[in-house]
N, C-alpha and C. Protein backbone atom coordinates (compact mmCIF):
# COMPACT_ATOMS: atom_id res chain seq x y z
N UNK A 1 -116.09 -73.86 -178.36
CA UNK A 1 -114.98 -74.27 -177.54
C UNK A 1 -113.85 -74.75 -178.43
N UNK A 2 -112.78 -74.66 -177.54
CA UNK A 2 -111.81 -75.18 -178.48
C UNK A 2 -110.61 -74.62 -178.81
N UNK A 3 -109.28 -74.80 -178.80
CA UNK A 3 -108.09 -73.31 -178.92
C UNK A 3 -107.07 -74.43 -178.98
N UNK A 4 -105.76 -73.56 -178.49
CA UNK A 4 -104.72 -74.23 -178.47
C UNK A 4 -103.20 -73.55 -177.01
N UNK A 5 -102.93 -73.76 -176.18
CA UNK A 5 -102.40 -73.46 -175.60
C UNK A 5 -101.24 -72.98 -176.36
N UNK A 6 -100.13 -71.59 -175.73
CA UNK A 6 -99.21 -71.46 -176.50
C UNK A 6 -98.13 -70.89 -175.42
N UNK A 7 -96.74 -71.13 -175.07
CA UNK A 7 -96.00 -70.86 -174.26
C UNK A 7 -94.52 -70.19 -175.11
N UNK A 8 -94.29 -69.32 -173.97
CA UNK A 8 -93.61 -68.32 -174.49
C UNK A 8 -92.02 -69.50 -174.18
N UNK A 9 -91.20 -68.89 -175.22
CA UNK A 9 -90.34 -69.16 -174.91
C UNK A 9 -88.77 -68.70 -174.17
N UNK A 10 -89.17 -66.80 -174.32
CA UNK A 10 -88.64 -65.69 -173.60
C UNK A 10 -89.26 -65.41 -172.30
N UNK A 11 -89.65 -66.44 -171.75
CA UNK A 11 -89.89 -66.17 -170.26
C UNK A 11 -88.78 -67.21 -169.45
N UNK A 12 -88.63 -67.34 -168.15
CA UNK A 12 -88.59 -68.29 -167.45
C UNK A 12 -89.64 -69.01 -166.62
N UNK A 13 -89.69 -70.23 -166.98
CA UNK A 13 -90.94 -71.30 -166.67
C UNK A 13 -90.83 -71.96 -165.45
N UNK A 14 -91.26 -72.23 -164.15
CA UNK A 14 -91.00 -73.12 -163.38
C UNK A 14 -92.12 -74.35 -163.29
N UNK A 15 -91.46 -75.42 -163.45
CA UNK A 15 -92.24 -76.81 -163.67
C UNK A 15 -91.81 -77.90 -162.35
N UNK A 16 -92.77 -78.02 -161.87
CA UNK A 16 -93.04 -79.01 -160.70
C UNK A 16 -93.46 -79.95 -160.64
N UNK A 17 -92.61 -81.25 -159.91
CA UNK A 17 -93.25 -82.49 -160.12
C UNK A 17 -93.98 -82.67 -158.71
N UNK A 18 -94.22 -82.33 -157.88
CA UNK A 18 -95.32 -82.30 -157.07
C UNK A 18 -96.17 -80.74 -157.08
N UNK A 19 -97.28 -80.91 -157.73
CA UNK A 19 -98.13 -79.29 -157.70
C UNK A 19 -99.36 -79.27 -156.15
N UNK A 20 -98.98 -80.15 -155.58
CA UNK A 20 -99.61 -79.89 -153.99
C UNK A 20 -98.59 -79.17 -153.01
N UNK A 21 -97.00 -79.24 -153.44
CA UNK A 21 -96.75 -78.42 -152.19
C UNK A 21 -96.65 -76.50 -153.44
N UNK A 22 -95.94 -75.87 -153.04
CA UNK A 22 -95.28 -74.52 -152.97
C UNK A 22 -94.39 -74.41 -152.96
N UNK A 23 -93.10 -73.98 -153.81
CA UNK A 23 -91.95 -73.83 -153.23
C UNK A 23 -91.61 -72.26 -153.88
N UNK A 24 -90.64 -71.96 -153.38
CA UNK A 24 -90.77 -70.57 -154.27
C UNK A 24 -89.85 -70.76 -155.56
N UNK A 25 -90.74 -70.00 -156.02
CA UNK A 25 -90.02 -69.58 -157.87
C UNK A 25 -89.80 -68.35 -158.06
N UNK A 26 -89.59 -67.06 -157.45
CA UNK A 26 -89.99 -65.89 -157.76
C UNK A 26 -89.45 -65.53 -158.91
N UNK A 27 -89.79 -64.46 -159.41
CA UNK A 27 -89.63 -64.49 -160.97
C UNK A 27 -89.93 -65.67 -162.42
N UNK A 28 -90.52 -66.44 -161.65
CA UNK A 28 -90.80 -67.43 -162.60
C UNK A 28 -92.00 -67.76 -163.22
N UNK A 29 -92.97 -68.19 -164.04
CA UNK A 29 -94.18 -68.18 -164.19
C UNK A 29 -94.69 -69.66 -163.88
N UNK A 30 -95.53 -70.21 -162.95
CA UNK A 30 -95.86 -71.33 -163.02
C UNK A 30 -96.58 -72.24 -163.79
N UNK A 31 -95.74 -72.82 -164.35
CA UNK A 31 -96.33 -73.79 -165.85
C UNK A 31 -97.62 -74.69 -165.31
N UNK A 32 -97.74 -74.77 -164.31
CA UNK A 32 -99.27 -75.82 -163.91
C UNK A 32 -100.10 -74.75 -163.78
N UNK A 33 -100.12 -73.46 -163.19
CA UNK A 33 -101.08 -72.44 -162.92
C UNK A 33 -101.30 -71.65 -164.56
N UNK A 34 -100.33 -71.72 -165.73
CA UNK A 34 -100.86 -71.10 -166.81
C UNK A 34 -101.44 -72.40 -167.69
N UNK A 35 -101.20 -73.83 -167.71
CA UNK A 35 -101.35 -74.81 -168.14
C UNK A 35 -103.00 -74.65 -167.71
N UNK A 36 -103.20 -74.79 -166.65
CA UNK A 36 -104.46 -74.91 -166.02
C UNK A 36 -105.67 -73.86 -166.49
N UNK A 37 -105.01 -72.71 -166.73
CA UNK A 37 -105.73 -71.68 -166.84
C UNK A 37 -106.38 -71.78 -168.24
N UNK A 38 -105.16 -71.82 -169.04
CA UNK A 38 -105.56 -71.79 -170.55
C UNK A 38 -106.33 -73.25 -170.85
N UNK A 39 -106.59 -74.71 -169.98
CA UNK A 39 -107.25 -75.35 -170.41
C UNK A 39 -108.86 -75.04 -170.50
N UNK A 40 -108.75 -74.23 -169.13
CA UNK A 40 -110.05 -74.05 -168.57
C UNK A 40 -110.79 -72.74 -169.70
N UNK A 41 -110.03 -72.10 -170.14
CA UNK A 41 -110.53 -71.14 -170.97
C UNK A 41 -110.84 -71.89 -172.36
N UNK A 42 -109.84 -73.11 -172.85
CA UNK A 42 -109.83 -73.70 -173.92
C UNK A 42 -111.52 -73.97 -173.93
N UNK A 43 -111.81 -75.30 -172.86
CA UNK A 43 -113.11 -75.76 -172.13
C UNK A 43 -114.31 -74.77 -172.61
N UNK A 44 -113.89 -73.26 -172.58
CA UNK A 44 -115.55 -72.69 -172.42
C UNK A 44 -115.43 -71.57 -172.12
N UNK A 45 -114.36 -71.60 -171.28
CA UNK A 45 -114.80 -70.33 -170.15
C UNK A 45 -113.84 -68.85 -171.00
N UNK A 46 -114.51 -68.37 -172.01
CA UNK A 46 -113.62 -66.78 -172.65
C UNK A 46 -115.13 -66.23 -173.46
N UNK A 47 -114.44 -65.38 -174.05
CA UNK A 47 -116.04 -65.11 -174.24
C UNK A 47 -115.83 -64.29 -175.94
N UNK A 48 -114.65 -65.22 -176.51
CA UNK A 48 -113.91 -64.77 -177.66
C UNK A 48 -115.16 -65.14 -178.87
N UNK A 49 -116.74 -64.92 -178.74
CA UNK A 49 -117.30 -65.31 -179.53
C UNK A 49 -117.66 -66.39 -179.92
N UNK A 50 -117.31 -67.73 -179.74
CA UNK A 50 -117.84 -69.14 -179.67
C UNK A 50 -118.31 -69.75 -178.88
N UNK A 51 -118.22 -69.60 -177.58
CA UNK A 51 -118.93 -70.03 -176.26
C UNK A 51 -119.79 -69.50 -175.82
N UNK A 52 -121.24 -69.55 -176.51
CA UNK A 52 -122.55 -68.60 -175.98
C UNK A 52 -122.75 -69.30 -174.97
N UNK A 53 -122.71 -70.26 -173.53
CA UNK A 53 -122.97 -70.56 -172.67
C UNK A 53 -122.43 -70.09 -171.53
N UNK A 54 -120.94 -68.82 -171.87
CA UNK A 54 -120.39 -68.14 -171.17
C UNK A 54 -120.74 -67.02 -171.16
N UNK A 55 -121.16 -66.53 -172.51
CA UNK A 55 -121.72 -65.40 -173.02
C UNK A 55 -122.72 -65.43 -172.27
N UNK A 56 -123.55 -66.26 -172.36
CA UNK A 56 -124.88 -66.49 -171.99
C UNK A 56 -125.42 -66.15 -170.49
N UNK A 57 -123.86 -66.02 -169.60
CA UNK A 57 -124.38 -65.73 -168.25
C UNK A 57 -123.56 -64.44 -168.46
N UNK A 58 -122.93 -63.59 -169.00
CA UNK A 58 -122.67 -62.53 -168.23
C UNK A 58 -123.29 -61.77 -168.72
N UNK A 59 -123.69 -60.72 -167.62
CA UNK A 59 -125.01 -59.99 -167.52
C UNK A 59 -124.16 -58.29 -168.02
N UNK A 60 -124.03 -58.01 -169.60
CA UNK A 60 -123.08 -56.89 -169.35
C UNK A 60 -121.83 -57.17 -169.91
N UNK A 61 -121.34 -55.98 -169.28
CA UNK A 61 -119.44 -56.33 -168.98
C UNK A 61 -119.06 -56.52 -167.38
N UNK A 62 -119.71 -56.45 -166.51
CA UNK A 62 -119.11 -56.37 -164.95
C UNK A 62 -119.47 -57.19 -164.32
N UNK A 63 -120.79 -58.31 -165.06
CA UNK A 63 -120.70 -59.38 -163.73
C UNK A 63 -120.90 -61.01 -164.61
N UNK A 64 -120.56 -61.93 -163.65
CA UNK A 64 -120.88 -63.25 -164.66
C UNK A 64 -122.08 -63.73 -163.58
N UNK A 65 -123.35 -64.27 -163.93
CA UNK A 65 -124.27 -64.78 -163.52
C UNK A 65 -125.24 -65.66 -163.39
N UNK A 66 -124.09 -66.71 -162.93
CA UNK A 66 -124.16 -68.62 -163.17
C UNK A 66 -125.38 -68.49 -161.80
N UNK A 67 -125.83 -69.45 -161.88
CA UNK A 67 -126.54 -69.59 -160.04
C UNK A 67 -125.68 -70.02 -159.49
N UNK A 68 -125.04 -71.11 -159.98
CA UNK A 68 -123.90 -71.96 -158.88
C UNK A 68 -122.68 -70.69 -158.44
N UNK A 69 -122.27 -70.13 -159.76
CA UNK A 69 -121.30 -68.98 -158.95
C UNK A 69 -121.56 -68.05 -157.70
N UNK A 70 -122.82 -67.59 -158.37
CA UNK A 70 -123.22 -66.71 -157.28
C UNK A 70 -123.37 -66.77 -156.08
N UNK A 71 -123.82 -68.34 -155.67
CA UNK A 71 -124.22 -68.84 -154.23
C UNK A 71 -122.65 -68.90 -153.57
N UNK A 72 -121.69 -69.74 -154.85
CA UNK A 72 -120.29 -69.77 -154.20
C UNK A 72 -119.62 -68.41 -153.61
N UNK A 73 -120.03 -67.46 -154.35
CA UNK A 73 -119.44 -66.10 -154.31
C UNK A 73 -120.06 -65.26 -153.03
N UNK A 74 -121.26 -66.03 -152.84
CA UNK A 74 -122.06 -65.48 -151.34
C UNK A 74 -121.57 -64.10 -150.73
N UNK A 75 -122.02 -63.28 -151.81
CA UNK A 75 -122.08 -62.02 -151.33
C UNK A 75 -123.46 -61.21 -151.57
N UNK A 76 -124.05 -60.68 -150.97
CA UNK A 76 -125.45 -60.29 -150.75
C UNK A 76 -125.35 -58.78 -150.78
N UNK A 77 -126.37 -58.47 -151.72
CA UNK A 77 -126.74 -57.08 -151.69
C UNK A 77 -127.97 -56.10 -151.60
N UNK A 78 -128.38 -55.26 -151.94
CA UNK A 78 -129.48 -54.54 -152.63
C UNK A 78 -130.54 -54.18 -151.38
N UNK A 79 -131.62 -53.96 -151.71
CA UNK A 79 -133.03 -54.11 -150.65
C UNK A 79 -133.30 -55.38 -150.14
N UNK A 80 -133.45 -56.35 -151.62
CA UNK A 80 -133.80 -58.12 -150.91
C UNK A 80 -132.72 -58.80 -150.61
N UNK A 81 -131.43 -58.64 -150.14
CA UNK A 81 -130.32 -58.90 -149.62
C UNK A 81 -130.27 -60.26 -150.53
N UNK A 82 -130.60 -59.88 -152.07
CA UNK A 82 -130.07 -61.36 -152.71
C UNK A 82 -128.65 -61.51 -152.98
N UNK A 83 -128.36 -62.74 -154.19
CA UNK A 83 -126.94 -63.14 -154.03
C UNK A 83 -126.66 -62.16 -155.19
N UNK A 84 -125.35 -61.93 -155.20
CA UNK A 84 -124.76 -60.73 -156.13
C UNK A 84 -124.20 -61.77 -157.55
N UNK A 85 -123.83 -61.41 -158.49
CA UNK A 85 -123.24 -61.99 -159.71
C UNK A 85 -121.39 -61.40 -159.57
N UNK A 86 -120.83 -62.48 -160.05
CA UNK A 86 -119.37 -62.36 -159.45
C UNK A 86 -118.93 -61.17 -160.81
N UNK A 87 -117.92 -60.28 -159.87
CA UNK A 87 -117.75 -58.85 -160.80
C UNK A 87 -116.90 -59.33 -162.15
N UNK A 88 -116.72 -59.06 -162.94
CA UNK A 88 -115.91 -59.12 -164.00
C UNK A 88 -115.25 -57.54 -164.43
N UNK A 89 -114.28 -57.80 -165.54
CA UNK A 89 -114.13 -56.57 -165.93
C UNK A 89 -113.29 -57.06 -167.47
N UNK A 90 -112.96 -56.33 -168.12
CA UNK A 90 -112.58 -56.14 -169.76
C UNK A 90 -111.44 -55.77 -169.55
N UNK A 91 -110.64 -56.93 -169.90
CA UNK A 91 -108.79 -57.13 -169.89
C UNK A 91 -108.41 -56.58 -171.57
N UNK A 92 -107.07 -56.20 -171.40
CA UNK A 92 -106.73 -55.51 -172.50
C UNK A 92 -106.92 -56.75 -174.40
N UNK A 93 -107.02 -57.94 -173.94
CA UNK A 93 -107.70 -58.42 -175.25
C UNK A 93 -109.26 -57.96 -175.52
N UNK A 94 -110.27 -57.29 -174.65
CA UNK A 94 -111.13 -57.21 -174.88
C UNK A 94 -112.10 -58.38 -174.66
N UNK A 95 -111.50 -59.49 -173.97
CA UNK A 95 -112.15 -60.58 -173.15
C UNK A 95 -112.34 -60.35 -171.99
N UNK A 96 -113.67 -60.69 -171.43
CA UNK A 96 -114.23 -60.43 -169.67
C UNK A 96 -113.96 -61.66 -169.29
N UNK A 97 -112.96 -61.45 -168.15
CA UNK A 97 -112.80 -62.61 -167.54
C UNK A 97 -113.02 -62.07 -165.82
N UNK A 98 -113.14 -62.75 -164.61
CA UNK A 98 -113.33 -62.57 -163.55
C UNK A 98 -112.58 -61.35 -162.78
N UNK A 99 -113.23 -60.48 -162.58
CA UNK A 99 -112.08 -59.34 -161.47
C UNK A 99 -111.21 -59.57 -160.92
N UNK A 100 -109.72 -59.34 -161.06
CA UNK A 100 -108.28 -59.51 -160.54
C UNK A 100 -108.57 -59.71 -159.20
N UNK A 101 -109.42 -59.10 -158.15
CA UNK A 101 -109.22 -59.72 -156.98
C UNK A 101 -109.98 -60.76 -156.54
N UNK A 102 -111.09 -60.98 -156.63
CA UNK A 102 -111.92 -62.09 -156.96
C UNK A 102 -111.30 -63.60 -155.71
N UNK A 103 -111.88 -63.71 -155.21
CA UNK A 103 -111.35 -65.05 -154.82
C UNK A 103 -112.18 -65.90 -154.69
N UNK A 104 -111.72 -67.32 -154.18
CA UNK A 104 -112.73 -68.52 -154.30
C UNK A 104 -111.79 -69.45 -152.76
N UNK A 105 -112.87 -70.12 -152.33
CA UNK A 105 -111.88 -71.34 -151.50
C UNK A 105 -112.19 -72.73 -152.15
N UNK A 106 -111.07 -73.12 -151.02
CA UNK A 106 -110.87 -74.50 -151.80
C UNK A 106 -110.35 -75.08 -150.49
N UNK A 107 -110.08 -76.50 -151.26
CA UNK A 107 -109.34 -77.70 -149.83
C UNK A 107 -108.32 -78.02 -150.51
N UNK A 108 -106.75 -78.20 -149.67
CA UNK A 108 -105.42 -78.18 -150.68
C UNK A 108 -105.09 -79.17 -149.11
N UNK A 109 -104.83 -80.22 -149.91
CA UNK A 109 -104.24 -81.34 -148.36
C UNK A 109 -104.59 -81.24 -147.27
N UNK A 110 -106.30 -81.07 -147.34
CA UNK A 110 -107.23 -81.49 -146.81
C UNK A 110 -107.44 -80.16 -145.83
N UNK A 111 -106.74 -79.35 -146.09
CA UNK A 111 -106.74 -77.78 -145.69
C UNK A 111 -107.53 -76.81 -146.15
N UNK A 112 -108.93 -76.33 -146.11
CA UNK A 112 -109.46 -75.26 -146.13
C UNK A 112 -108.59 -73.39 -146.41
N UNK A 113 -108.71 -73.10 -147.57
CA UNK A 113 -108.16 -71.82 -147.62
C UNK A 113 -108.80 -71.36 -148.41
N UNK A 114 -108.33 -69.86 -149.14
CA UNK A 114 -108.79 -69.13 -149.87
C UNK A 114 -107.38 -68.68 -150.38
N UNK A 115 -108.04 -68.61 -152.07
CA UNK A 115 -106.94 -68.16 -153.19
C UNK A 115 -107.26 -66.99 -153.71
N UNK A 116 -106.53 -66.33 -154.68
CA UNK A 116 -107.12 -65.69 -155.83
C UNK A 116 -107.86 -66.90 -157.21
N UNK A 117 -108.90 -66.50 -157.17
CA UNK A 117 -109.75 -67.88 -158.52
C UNK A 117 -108.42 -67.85 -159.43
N UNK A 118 -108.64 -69.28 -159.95
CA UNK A 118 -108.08 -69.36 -161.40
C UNK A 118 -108.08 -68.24 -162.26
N UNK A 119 -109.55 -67.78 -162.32
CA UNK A 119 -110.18 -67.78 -163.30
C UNK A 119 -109.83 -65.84 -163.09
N UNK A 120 -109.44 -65.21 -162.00
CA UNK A 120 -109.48 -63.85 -161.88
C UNK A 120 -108.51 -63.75 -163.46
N UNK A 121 -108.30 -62.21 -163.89
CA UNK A 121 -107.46 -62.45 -165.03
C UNK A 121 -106.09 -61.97 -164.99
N UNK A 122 -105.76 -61.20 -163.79
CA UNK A 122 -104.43 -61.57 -163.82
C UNK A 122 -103.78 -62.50 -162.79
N UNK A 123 -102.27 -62.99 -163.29
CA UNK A 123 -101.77 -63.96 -162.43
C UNK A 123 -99.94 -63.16 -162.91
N UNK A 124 -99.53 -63.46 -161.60
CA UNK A 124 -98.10 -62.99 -161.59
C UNK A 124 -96.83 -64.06 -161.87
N UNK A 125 -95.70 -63.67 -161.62
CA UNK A 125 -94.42 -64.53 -161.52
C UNK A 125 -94.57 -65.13 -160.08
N UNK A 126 -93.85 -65.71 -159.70
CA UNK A 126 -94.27 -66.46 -158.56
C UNK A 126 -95.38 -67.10 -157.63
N UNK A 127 -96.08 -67.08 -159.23
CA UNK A 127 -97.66 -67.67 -158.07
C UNK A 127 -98.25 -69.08 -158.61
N UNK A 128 -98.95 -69.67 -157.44
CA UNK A 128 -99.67 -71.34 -157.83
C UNK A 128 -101.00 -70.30 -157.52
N UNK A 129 -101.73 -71.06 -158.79
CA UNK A 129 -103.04 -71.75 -158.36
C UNK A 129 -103.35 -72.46 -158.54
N UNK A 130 -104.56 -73.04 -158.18
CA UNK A 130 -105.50 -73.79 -158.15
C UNK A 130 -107.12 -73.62 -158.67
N UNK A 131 -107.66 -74.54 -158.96
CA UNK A 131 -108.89 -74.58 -159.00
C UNK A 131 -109.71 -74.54 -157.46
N UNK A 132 -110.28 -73.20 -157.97
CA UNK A 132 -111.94 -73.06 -156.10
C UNK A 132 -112.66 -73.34 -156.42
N UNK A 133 -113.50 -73.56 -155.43
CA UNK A 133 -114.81 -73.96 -155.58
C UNK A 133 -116.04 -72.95 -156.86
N UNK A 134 -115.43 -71.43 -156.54
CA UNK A 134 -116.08 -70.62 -157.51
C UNK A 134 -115.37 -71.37 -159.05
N UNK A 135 -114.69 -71.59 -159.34
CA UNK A 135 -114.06 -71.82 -160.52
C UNK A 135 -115.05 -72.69 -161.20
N UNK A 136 -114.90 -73.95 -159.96
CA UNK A 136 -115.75 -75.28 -160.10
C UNK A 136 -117.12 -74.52 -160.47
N UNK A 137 -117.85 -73.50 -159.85
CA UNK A 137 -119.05 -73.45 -159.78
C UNK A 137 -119.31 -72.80 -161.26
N UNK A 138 -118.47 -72.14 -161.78
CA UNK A 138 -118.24 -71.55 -162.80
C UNK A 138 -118.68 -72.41 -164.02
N UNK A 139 -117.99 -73.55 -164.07
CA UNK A 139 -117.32 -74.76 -165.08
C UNK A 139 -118.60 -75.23 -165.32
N UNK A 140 -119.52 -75.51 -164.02
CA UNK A 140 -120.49 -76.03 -163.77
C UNK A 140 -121.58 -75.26 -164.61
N UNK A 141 -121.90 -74.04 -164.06
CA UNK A 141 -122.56 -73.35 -164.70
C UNK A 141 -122.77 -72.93 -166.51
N UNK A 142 -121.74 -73.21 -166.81
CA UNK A 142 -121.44 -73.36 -168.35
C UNK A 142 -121.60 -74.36 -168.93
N UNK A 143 -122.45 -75.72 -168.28
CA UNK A 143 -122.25 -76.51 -168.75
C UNK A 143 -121.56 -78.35 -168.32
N UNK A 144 -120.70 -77.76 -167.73
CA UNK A 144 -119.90 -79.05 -167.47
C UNK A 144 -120.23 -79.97 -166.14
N UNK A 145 -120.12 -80.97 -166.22
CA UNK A 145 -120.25 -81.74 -165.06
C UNK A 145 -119.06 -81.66 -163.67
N UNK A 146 -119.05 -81.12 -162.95
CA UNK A 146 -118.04 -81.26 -162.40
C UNK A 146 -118.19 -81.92 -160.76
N UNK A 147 -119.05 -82.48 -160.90
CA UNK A 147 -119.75 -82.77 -159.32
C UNK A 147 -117.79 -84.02 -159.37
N UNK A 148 -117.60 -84.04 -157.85
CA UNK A 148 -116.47 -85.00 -157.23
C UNK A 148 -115.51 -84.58 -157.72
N UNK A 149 -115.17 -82.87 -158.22
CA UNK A 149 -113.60 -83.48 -158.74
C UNK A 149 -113.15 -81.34 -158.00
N UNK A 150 -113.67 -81.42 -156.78
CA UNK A 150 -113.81 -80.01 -156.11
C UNK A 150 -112.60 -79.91 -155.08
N UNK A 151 -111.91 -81.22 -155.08
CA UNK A 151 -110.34 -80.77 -154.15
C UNK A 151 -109.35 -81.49 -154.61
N UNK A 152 -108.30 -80.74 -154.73
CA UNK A 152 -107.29 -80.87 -154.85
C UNK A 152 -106.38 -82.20 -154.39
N UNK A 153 -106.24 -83.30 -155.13
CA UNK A 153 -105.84 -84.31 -154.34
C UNK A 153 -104.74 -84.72 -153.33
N UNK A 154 -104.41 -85.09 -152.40
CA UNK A 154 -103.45 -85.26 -151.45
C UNK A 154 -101.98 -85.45 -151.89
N UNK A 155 -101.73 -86.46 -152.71
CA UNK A 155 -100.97 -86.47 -153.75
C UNK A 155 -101.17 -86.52 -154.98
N UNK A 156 -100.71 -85.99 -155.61
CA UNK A 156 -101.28 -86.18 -157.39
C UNK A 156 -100.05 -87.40 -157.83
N UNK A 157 -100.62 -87.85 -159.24
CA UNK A 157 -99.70 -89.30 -159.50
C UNK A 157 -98.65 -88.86 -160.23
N UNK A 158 -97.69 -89.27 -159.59
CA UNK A 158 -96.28 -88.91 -160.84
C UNK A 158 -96.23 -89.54 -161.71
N UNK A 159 -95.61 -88.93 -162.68
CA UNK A 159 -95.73 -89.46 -164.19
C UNK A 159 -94.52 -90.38 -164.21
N UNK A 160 -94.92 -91.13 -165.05
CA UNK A 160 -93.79 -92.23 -164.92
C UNK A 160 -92.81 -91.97 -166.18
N UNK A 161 -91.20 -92.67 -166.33
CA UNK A 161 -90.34 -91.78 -166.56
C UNK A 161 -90.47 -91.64 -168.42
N UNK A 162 -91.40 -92.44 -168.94
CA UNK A 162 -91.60 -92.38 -170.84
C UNK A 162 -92.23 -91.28 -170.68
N UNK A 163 -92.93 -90.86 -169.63
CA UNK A 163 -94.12 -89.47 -169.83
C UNK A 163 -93.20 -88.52 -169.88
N UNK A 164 -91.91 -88.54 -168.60
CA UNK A 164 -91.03 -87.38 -168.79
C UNK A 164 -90.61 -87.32 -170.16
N UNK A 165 -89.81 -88.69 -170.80
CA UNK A 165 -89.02 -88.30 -172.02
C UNK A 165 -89.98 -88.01 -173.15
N UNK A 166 -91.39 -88.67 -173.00
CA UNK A 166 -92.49 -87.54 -174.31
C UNK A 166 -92.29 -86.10 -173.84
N UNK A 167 -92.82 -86.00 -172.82
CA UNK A 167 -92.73 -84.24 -172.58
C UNK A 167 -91.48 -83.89 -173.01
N UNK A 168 -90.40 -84.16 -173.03
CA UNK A 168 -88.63 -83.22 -173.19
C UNK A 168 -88.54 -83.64 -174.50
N UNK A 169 -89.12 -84.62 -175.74
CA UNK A 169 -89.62 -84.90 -176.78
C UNK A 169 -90.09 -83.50 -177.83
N UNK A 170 -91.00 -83.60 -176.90
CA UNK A 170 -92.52 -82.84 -177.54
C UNK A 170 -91.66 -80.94 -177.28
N UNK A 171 -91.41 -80.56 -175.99
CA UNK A 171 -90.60 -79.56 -175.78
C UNK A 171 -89.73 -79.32 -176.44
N UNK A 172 -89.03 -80.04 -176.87
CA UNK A 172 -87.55 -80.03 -177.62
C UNK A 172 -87.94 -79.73 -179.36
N UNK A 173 -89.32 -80.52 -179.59
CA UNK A 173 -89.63 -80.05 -180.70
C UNK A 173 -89.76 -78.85 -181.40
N UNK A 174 -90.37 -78.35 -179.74
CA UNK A 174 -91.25 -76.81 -180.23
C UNK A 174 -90.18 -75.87 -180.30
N UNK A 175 -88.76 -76.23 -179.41
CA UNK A 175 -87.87 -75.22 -179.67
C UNK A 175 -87.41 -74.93 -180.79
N UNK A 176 -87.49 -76.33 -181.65
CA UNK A 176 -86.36 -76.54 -182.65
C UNK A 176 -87.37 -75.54 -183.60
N UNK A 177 -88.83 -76.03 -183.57
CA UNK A 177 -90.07 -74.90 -184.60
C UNK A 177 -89.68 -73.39 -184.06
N UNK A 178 -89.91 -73.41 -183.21
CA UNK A 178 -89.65 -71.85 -182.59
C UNK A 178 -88.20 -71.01 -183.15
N UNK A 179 -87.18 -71.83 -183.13
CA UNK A 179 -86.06 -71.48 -183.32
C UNK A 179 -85.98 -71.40 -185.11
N UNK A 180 -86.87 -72.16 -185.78
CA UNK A 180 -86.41 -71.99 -187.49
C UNK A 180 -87.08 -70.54 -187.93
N UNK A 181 -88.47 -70.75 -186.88
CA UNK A 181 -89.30 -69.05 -187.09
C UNK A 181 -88.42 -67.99 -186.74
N UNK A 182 -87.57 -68.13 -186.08
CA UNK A 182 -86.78 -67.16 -185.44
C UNK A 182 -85.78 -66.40 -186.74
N UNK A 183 -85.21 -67.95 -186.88
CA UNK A 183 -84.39 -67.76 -188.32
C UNK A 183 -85.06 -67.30 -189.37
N UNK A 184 -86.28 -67.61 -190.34
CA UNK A 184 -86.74 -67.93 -190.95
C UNK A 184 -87.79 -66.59 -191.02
């Protein structure tokens, strides 16, 4: 385990200080839904050769085969109508991550729905996610504890205003690095 998140700077980013509602961004990439993603991959979940506990469940290249996923994924097949292993497939890095359509539910302000998983491998311009329950079951299955932390909270806590000026800090840094590579 273990990496480093890395954000483009030729995109346009949309950043939200409440990530419970939606608003639209179209054309934009959502900085909490790629933030989120790449932690969770940081965590465990890629299969770039260091995480044999991810390795360890997928059966192949086409399916991942946690118990907890599978029950979440509750889809039944075969003669003994058992539980199926959630599909995967081989994205152009040559990492298996969850099938693009793939979904999971979840509770979002105390609302019951269904997403595309985190964890499917592609994600577009204008889209939130979230963590599902498959995600959770996922996390779980690899390892991690994740029992109580399966919905989305009602409000999340705003950062108070030194957190903003570290973040526009820390941002401002990376431009100025980004920008000497540019030169340089």
């Amino acid at each position: 385990m273990g990496g480093t998140i890395s954000y483009s700077n030729t995109v346009s980013w949309y950043a939200d200080s409440d990530v419970s509602t939606v608003e639209s961004f179209s054309g934009q990439w959502d900085l909490y839904t790629a933030t989120l993603k790449g932690l969770v991959e940081i965590m465990g979940v890629s299969d770039n050769g260091v995480d044999t506990a991810y390795l360890g469940k997928l059966n192949g290249v086409s399916n991942f085969n946690g118990d907890k996923a599978k029950i979440e994924y509750d889809v039944r097949g075969g003669r003994q109508n058992l539980l199926q292993a959630v599909p995967t497939e081989k994205i152009f890095s040559n990492n298996t991550r969850l099938a693009a359509n793939i979904k999971g539910d979840l509770t979002l302000n105390g609302v019951e729905t269904e997403q595309l998983a985190l964890l499917a491998w592609s994600l577009s311009t204008g889209e939130r996610r979230y963590m599902t329950d498959l995600d959770w079951a996922i996390m779980d299955d690899i390892g991690w504890d994740v029992t109580g932390f399966t919905e989305m909270p009602n409000t999340p806590p705003v950062p108070e205003p030194q957190t903003w000026a570290m973040l526009a800090a820390g941002l401002g840094l990376i431009g100025v690095q980004a920008r000497k590579k540019m030169r340089g």
